[in-house]
Protein backbone atom coordinates (compact mmCIF):
# COMPACT_ATOMS: atom_id res chain seq x y z
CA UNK A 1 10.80 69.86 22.37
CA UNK A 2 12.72 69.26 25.07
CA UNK A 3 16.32 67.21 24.88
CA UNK A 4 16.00 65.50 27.66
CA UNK A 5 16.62 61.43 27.34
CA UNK A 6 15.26 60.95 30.79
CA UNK A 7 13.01 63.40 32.97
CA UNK A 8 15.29 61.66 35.68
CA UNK A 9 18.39 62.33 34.24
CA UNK A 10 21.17 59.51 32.52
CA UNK A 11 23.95 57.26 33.80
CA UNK A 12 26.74 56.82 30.95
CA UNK A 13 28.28 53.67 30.62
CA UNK A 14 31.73 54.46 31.83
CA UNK A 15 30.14 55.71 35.49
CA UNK A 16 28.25 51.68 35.47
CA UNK A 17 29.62 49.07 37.60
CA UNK A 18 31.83 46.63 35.33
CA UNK A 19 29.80 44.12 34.45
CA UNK A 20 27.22 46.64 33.14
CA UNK A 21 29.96 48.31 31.06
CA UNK A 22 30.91 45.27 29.11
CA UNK A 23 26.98 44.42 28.79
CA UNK A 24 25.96 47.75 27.05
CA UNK A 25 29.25 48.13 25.54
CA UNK A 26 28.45 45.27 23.58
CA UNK A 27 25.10 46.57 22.62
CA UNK A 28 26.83 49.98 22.01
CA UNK A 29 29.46 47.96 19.60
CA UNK A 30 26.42 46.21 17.53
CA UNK A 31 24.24 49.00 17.15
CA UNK A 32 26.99 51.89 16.99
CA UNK A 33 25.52 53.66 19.79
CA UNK A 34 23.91 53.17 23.41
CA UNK A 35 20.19 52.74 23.56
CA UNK A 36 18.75 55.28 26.02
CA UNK A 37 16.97 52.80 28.20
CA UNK A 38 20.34 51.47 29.38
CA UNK A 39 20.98 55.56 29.95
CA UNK A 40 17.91 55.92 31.94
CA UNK A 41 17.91 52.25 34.02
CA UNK A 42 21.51 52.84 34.91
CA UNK A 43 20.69 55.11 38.34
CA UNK A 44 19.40 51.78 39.69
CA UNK A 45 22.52 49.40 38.61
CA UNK A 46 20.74 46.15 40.28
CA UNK A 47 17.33 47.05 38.47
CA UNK A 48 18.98 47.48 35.16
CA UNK A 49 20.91 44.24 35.78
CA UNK A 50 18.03 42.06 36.63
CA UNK A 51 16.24 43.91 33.51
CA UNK A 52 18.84 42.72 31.01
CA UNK A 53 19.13 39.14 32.88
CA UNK A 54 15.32 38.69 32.29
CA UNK A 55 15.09 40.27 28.65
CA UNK A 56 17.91 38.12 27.88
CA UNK A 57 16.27 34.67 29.06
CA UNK A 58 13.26 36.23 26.98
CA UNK A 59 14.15 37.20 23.90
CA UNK A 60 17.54 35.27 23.45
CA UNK A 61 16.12 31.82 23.26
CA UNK A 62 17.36 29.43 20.41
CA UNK A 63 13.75 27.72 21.01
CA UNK A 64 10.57 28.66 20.25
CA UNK A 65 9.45 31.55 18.60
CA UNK A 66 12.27 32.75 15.86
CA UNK A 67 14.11 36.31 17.11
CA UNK A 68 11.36 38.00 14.62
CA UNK A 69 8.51 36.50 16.66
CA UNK A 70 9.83 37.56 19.77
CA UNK A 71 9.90 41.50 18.33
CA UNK A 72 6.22 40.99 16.47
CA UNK A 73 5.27 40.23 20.28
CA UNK A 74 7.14 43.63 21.94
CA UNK A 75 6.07 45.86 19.07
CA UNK A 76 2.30 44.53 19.18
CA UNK A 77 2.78 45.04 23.29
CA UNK A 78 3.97 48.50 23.11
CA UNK A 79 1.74 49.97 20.62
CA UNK A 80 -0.90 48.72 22.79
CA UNK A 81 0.32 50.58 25.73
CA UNK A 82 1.61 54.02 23.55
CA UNK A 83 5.33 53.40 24.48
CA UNK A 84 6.78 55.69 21.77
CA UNK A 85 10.43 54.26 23.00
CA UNK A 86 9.53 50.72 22.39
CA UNK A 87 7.60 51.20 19.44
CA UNK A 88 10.85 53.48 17.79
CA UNK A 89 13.47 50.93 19.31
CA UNK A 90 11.96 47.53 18.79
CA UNK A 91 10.21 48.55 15.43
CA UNK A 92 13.81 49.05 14.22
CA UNK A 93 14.86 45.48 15.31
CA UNK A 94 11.60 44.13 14.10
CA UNK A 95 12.40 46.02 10.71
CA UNK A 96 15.51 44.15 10.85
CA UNK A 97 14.59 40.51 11.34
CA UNK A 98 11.66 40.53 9.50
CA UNK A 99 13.03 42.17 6.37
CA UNK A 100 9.82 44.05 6.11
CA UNK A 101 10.15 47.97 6.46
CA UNK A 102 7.13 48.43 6.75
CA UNK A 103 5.36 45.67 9.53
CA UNK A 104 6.12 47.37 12.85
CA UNK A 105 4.90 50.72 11.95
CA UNK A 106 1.59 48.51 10.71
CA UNK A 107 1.74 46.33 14.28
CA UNK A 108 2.11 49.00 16.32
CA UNK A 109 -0.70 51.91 14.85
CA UNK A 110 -3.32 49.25 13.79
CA UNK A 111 -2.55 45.54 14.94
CA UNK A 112 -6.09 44.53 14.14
CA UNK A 113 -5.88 45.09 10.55
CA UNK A 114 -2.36 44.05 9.61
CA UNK A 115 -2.14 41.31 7.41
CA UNK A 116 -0.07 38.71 9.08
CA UNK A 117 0.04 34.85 8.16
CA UNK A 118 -1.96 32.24 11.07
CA UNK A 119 0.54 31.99 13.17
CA UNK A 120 1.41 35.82 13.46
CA UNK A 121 -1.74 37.11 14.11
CA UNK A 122 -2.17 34.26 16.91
CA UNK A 123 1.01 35.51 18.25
CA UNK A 124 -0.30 39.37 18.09
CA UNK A 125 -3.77 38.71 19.12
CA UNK A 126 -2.32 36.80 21.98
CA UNK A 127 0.06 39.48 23.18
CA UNK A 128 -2.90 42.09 22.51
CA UNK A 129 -4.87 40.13 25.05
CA UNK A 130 -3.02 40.23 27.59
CA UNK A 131 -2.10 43.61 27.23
CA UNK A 132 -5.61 45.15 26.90
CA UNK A 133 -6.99 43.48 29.63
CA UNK A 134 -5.36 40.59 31.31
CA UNK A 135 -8.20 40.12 33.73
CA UNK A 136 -10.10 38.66 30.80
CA UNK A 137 -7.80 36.53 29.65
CA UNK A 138 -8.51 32.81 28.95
CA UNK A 139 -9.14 29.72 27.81
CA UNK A 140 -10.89 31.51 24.76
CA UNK A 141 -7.53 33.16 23.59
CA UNK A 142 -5.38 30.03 24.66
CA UNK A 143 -7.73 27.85 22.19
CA UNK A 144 -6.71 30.16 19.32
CA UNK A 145 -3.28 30.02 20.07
CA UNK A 146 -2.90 26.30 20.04
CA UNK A 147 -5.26 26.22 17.35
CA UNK A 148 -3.04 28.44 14.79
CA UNK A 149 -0.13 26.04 15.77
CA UNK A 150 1.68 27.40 18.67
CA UNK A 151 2.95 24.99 21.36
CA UNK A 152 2.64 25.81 24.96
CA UNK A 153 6.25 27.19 25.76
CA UNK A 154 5.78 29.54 22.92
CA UNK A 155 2.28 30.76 24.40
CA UNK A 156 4.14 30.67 27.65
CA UNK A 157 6.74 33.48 25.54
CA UNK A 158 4.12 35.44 24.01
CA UNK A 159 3.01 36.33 27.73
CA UNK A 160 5.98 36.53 29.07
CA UNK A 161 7.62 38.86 26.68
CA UNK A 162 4.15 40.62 26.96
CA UNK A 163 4.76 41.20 30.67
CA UNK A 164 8.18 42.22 30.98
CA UNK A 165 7.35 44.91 28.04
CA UNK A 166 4.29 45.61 29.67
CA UNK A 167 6.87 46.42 32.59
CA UNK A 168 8.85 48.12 30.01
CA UNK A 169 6.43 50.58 28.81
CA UNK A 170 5.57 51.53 32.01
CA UNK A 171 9.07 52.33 32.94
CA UNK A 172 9.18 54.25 29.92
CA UNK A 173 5.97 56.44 30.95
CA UNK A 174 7.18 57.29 33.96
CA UNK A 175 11.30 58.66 32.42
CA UNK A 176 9.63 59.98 29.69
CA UNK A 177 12.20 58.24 28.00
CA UNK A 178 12.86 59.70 24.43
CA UNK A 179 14.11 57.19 21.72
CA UNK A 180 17.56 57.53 20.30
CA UNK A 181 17.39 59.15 16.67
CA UNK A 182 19.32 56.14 15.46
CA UNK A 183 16.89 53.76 15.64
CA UNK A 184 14.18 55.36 13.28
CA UNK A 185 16.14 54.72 9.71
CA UNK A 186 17.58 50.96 10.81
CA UNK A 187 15.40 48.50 8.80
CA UNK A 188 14.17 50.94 5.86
């Protein structure tokens, strides 16, 4: 297997502009490490900037769907679209904010058949929706989701986090990007 983070190679943090070296660097300081993707984006500095600005207004929001939520929707979203890196990197956070070691592996292989509470499995089905087949999506799926409770700037989340890791994945496909070993014990 080869050790390759990137089939296009890696920026490090220290050859970043500035503000992306205080960005990661925090990240790096959190986690106790860099995450690859930042190691991969980093060729295109204004890409990888615009990437954290948007994941940040996405999955940073005090309103809305808790920080869990947000995760349940990327993990659901990448399993759906076989992005091992997502899967490995935002399992680990879901691990984390869920307390449960054991619901992203569950999301990600079979999101069908986890059990999840109402309002999960509106948020998953939602996010599977969209990422199966957007061209279908509806009315029919929108019902459910206000149905199980969730209010229209959290169905407005649910796709947009779906999209930009949807975007994600694909980014991931294309690098080959490998996940960092760190991430596969956090949350066990």
């Amino acid at each position: 297997m080869s050790d390759e983070v990137s089939r296009f190679g890696v920026v490090e943090p220290e050859e970043l502009p500035e503000d992306l070296r205080e960005r990661i660097g925090a990240i790096a300081e959190k986690s106790g490490f860099v995450p690859n993707i930042f190691r991969a984006l980093g060729r295109r500095p204004d890409e990888l900037r615009a990437f954290l600005d948007y994941h940040d207004a996405l999955m940073n929001r005090a309103e809305g769907l808790s920080k869990a939520e947000r995760e349940l929707v990327v993990v659901a979203t990448s399993g759906a679209n076989h992005c091992t890196y997502c899967v490995v990197a935002h399992g680990a956070i879901l691990r984390i904010r869920s307390k449960d070691p054991e619901l992203a592996d569950r999301v990600s292989s079979n999101p069908w058949q986890v059990e999840l509470d109402e309002r999960g499995r509106a948020i998953v089905d939602l996010a599977l929706a969209l990422a199966h087949d957007s061209a279908k999506f509806g009315e029919r799926q929108l019902a459910a989701a206000r149905a199980a409770g969730l209010t229209e700037d959290e169905i407005w989340d649910v796709g947009s986090i779906t999209a930009l890791f949807a975007m994600s994945n694909r980014l991931a496909h294309l690098t080959a990007l490998k996940p960092n070993p760190e991430f596969y014990p956090m949350g066990r």
